[in-house]
N, C-alpha and C. Protein backbone atom coordinates (compact mmCIF):
# COMPACT_ATOMS: atom_id res chain seq x y z
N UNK A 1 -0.01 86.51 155.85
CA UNK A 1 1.41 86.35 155.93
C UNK A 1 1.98 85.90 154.60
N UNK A 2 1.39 84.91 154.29
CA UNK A 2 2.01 84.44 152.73
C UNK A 2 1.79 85.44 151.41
N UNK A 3 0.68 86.32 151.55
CA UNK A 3 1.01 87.76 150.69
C UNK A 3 1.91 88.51 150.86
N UNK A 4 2.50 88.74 151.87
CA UNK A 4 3.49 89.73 152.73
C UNK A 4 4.59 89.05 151.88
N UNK A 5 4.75 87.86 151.77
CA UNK A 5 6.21 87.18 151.60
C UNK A 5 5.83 86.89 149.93
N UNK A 6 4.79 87.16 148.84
CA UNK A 6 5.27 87.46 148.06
C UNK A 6 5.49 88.39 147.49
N UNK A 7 4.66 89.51 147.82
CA UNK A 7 4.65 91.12 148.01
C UNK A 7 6.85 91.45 148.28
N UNK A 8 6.99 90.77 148.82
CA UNK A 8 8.19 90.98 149.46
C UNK A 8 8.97 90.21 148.08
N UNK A 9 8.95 89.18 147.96
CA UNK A 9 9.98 88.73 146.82
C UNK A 9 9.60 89.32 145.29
N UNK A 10 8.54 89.32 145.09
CA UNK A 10 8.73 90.47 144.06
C UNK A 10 9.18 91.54 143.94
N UNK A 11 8.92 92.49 145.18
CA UNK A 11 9.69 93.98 145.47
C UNK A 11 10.83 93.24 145.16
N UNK A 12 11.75 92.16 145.58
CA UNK A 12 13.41 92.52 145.77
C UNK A 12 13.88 91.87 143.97
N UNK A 13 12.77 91.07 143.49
CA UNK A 13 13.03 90.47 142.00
C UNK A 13 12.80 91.87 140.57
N UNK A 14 12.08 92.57 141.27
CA UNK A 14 11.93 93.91 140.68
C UNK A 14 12.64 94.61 140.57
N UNK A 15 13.48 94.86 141.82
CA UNK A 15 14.70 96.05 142.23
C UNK A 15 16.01 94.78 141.42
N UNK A 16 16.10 93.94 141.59
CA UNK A 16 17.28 93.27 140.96
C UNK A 16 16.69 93.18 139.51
N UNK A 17 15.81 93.27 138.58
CA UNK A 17 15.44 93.54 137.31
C UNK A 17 16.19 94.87 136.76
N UNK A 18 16.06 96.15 137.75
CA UNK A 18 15.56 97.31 137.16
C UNK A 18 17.24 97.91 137.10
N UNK A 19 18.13 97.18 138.58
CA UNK A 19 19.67 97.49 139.08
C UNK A 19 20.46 97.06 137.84
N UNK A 20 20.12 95.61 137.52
CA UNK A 20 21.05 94.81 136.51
C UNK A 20 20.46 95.53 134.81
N UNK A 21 19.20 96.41 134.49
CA UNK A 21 19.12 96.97 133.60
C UNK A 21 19.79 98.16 133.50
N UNK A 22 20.82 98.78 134.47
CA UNK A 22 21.28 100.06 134.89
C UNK A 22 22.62 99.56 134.81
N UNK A 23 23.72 98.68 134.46
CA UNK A 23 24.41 98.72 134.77
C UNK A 23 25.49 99.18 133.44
N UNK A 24 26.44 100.08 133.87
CA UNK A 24 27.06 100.48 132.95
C UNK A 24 28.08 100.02 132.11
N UNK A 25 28.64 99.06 132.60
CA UNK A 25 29.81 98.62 132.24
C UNK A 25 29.49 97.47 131.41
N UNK A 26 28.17 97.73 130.67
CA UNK A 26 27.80 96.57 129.54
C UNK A 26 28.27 97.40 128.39
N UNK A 27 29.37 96.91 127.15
CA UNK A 27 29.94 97.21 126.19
C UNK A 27 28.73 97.72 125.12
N UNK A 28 29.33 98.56 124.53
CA UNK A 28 28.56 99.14 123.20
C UNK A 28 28.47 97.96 121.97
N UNK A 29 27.61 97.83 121.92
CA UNK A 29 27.53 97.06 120.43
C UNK A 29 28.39 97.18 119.40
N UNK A 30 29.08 96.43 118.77
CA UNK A 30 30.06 96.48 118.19
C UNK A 30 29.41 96.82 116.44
N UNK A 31 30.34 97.41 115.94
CA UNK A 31 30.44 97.53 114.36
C UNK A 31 29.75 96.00 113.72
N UNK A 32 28.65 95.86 112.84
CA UNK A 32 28.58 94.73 112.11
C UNK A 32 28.81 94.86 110.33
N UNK A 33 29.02 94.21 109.98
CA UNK A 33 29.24 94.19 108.25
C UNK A 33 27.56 93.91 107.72
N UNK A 34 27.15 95.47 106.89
CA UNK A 34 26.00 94.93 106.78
C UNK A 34 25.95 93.91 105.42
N UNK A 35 26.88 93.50 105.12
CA UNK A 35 26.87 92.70 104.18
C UNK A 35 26.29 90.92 104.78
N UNK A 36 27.17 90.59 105.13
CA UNK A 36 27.69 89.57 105.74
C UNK A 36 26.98 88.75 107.64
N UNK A 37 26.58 90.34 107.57
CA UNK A 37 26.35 90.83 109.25
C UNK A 37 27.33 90.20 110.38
N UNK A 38 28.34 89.62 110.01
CA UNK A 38 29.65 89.75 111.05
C UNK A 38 30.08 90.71 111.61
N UNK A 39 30.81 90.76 112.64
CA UNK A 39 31.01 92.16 113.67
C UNK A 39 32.44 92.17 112.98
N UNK A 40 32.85 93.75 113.28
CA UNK A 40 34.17 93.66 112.10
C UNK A 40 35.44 93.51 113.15
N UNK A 41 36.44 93.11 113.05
CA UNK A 41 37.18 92.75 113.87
C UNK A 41 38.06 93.84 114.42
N UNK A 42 38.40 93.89 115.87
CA UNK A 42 39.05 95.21 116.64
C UNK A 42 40.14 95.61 116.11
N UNK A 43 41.06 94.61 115.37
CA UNK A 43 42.62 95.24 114.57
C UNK A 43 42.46 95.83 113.79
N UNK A 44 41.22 95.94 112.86
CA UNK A 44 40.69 96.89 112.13
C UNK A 44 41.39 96.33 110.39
N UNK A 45 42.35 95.14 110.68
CA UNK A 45 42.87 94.20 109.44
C UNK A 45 41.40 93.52 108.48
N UNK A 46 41.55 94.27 107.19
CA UNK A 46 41.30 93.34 106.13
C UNK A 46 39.98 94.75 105.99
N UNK A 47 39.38 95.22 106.58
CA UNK A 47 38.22 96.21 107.07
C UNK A 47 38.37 97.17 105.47
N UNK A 48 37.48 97.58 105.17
CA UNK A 48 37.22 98.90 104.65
C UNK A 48 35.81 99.70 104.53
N UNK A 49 35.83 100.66 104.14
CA UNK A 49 34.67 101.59 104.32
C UNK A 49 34.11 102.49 103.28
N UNK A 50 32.98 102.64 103.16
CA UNK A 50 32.65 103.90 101.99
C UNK A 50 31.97 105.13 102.60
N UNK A 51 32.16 105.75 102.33
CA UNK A 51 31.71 107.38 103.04
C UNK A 51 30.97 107.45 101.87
N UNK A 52 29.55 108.15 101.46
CA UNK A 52 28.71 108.50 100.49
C UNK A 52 28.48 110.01 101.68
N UNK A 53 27.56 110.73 100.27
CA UNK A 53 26.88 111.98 100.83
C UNK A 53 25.65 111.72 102.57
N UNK A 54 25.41 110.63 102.41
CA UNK A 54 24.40 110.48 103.88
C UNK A 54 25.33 109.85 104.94
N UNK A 55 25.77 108.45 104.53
CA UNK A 55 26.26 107.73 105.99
C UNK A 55 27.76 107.00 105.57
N UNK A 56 28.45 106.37 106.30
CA UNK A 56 29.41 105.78 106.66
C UNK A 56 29.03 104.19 106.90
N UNK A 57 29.12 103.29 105.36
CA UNK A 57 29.04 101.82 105.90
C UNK A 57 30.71 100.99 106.05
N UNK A 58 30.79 100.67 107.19
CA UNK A 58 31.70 99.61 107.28
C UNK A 58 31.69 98.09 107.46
N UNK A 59 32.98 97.36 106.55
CA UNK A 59 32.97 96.29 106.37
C UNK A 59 33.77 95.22 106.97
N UNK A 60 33.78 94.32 107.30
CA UNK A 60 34.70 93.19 107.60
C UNK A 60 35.42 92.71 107.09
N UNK A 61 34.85 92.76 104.86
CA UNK A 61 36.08 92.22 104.32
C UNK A 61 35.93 93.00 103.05
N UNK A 62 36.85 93.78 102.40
CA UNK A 62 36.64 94.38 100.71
C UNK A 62 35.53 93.74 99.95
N UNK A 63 35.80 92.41 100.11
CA UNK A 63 34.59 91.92 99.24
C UNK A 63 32.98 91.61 99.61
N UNK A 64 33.27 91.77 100.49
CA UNK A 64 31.71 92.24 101.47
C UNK A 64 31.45 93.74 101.03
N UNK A 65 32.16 94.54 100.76
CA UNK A 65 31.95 95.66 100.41
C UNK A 65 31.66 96.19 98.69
N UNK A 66 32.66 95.50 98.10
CA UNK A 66 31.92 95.27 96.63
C UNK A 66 30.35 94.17 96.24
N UNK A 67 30.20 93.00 97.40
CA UNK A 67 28.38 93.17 97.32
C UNK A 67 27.98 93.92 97.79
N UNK A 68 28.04 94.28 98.62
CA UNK A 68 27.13 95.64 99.03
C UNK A 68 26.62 96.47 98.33
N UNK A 69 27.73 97.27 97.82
CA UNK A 69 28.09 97.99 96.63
C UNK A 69 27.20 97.37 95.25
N UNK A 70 27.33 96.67 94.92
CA UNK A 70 26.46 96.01 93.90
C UNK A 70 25.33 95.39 94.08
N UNK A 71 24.64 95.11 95.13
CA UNK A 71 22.99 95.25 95.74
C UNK A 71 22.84 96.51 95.65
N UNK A 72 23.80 97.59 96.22
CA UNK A 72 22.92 98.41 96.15
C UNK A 72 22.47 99.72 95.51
N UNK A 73 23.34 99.49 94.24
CA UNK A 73 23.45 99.92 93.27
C UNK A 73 24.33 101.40 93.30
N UNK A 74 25.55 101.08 94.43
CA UNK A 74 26.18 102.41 94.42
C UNK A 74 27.24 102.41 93.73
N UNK A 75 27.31 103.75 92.81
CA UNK A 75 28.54 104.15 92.28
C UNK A 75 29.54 103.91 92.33
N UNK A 76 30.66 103.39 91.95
CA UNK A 76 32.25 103.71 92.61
C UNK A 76 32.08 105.01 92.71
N UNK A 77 32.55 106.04 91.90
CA UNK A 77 32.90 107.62 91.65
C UNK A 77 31.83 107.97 92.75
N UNK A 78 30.73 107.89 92.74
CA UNK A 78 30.45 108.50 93.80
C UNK A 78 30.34 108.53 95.54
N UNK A 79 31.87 107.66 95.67
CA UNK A 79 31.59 107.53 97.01
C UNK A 79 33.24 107.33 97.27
N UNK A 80 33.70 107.79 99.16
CA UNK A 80 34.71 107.31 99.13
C UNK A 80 35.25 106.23 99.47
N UNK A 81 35.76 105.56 99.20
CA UNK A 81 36.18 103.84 99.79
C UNK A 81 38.05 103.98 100.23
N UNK A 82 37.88 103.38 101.40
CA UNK A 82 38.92 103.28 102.25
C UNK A 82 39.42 101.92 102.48
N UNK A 83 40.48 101.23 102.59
CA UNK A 83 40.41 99.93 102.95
C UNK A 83 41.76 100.27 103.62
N UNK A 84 41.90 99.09 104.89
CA UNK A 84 42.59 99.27 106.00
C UNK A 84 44.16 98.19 105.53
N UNK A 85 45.13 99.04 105.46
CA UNK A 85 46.31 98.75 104.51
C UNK A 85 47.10 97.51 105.47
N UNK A 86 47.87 97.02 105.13
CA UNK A 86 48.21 95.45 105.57
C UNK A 86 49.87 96.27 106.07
N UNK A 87 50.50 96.88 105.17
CA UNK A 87 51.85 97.24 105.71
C UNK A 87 51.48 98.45 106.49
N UNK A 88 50.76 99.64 106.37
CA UNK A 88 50.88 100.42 106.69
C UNK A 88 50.15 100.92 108.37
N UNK A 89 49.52 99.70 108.13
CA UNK A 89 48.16 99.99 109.11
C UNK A 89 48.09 101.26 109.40
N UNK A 90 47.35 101.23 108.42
CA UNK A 90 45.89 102.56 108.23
C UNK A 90 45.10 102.48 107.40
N UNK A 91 44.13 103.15 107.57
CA UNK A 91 43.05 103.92 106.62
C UNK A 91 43.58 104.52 105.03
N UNK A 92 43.29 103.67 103.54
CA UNK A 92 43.98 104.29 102.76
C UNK A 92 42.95 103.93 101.61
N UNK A 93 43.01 104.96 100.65
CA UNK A 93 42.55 105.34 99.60
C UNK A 93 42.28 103.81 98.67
N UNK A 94 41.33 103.00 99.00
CA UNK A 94 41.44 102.02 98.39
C UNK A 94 41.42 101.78 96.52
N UNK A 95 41.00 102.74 96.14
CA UNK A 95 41.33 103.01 94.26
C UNK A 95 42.33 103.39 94.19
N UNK A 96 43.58 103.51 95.47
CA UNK A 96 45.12 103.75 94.67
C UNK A 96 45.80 102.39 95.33
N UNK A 97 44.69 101.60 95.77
CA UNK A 97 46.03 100.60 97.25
C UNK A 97 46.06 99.07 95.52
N UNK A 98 47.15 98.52 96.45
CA UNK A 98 47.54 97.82 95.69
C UNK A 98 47.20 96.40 96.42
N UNK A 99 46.51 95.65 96.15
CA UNK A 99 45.70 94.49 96.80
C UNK A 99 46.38 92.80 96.63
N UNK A 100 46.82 92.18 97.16
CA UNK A 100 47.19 90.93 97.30
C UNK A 100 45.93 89.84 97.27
N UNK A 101 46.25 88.73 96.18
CA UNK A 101 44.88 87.99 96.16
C UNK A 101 44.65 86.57 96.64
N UNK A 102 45.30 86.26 97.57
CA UNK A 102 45.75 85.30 97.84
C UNK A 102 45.82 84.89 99.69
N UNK A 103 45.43 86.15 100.30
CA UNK A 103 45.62 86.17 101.90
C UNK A 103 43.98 85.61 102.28
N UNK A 104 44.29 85.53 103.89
CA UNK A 104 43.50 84.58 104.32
C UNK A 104 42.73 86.40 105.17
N UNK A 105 41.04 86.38 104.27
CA UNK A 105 40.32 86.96 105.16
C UNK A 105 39.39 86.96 105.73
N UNK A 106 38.66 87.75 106.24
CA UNK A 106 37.60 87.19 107.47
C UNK A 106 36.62 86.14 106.60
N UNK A 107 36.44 86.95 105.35
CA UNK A 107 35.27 85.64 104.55
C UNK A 107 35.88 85.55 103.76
N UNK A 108 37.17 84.90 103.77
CA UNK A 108 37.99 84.43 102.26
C UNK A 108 38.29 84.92 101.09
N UNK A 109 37.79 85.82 101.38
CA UNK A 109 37.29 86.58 99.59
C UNK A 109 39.18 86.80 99.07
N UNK A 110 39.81 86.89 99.86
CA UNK A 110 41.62 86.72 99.71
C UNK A 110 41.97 87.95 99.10
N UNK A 111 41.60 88.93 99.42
CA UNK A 111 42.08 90.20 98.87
C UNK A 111 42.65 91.15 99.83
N UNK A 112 43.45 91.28 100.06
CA UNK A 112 44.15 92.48 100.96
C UNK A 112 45.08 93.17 100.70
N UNK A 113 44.42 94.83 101.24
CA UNK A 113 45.34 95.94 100.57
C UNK A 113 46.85 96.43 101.25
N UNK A 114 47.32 96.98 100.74
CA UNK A 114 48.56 97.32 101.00
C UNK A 114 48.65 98.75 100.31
N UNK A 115 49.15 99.96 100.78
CA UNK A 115 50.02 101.34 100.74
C UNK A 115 50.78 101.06 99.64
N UNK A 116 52.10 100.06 99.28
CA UNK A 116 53.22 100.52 98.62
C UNK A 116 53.06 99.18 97.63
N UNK A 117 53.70 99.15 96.64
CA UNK A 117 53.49 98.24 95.50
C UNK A 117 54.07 96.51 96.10
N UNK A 118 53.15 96.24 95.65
CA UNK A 118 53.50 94.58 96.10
C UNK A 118 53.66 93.79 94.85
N UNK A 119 54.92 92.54 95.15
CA UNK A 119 54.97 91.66 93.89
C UNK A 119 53.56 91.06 93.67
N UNK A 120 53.17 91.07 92.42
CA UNK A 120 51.55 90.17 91.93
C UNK A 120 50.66 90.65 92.48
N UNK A 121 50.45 92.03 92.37
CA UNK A 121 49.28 92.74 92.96
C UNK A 121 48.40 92.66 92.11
N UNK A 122 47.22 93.77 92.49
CA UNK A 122 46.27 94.31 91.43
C UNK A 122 45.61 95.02 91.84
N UNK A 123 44.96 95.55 91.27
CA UNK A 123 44.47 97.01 91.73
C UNK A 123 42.66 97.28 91.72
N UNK A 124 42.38 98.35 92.35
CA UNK A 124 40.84 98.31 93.04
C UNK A 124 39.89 97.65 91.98
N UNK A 125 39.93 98.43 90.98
CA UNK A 125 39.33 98.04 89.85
C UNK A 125 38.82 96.13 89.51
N UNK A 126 40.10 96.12 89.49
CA UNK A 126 40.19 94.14 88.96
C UNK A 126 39.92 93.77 90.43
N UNK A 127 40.18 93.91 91.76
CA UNK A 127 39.22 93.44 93.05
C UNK A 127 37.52 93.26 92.81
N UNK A 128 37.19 94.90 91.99
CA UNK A 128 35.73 94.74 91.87
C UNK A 128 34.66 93.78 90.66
N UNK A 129 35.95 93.68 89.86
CA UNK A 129 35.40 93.13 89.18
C UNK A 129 35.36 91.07 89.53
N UNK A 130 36.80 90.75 89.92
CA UNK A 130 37.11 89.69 90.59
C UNK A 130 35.66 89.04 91.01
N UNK A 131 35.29 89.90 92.09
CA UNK A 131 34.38 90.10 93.24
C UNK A 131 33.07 89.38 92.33
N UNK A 132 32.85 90.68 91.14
CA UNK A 132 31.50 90.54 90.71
C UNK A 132 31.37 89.04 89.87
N UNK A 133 32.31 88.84 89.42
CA UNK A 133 32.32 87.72 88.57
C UNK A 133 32.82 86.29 89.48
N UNK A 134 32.58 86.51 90.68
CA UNK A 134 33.05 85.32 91.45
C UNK A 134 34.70 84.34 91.70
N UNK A 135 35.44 85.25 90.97
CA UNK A 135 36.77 85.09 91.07
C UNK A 135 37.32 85.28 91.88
N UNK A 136 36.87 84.91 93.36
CA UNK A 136 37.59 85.09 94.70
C UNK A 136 38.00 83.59 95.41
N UNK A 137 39.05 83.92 96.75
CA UNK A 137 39.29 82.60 97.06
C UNK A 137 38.16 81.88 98.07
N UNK A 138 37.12 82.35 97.98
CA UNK A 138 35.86 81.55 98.79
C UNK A 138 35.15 80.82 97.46
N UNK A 139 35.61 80.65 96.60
CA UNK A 139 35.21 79.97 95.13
C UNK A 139 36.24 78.59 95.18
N UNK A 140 35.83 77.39 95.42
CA UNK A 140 36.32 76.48 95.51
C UNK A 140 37.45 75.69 94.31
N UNK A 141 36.57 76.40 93.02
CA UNK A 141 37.02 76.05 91.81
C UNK A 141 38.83 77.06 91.83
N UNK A 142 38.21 78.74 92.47
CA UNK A 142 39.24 79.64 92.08
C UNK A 142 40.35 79.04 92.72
N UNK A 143 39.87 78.41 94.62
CA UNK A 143 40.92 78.70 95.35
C UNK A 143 42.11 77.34 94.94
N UNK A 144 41.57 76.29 94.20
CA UNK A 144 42.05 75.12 93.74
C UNK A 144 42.98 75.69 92.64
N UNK A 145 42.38 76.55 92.03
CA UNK A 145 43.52 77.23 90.96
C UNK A 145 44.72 77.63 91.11
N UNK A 146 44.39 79.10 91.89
CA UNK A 146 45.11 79.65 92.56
C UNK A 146 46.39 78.60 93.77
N UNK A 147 45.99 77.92 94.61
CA UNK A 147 46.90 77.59 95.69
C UNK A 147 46.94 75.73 95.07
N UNK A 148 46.44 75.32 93.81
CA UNK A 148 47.08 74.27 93.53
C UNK A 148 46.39 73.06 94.12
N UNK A 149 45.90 73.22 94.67
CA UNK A 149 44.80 71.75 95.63
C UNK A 149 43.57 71.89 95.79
């Protein structure tokens, strides 16, 4: 009798293993920044992307995307980079967007693009370089500069 009854609770711990591994309405894994490995956020604000000849990496923040970019030894010219525009919300040509250095983003790096010309911008170029040389607002020294405290 006492085999019967565990014979029996395993069958029903089995079937509730195999039901709750079947169930559909568990969400897809979300986008991560392989920089950073943060998941990139659903408004799709501050985000950009590079299309190369093989794959599609996306980011959480521009400057997660210029390390990337510089680990991994990819080109600018040879790739396309998109960054997700602040007025326009959309997808835009990030070597023509005009970038604000001073906004609050997912990892501070304080760069966000914009479509149409902004007072005290700057442009893709000086982002990447910013980036490489540590001139961002996750730099304690920069952000004291910059915002005065």
């Amino acid at each position: 009798m006492i085999k019967f009854k565990n014979l029996f609770f395993i069958l029903i711990l089995s079937l509730l293993v195999i039901l709750s591994a079947c169930d559909s309405s568990v969400e897809e894994t979300a986008k991560v920044c392989p920089q950073c490995h943060m998941p990139l956020p659903k408004s799709n604000i501050h985000t950009s992307f590079i299309k190369g000849n093989s794959a599609t990496e996306y980011f959480d923040d521009i400057g997660c995307m210029v390390l990337w970019m510089k680990k991994n030894h990819i080109d600018l010219n040879s790739v396309d980079i998109k960054a997700f525009s602040n007025d326009t919300k959309k997808y835009i040509d990030a070597k023509k967007a005009f970038f604000k250095f001073n906004e609050k983003t997912p990892m501070n790096y304080g760069f966000s693009a914009y479509e149409h010309s902004q007072e005290n911008s700057i442009n893709f170029n000086e982002v990447y370089m910013k980036m490489l040389r540590g001139e961002h607002m996750a730099n304690p020294k920069i952000r004291k500069q910059i915002l005065g405290y």
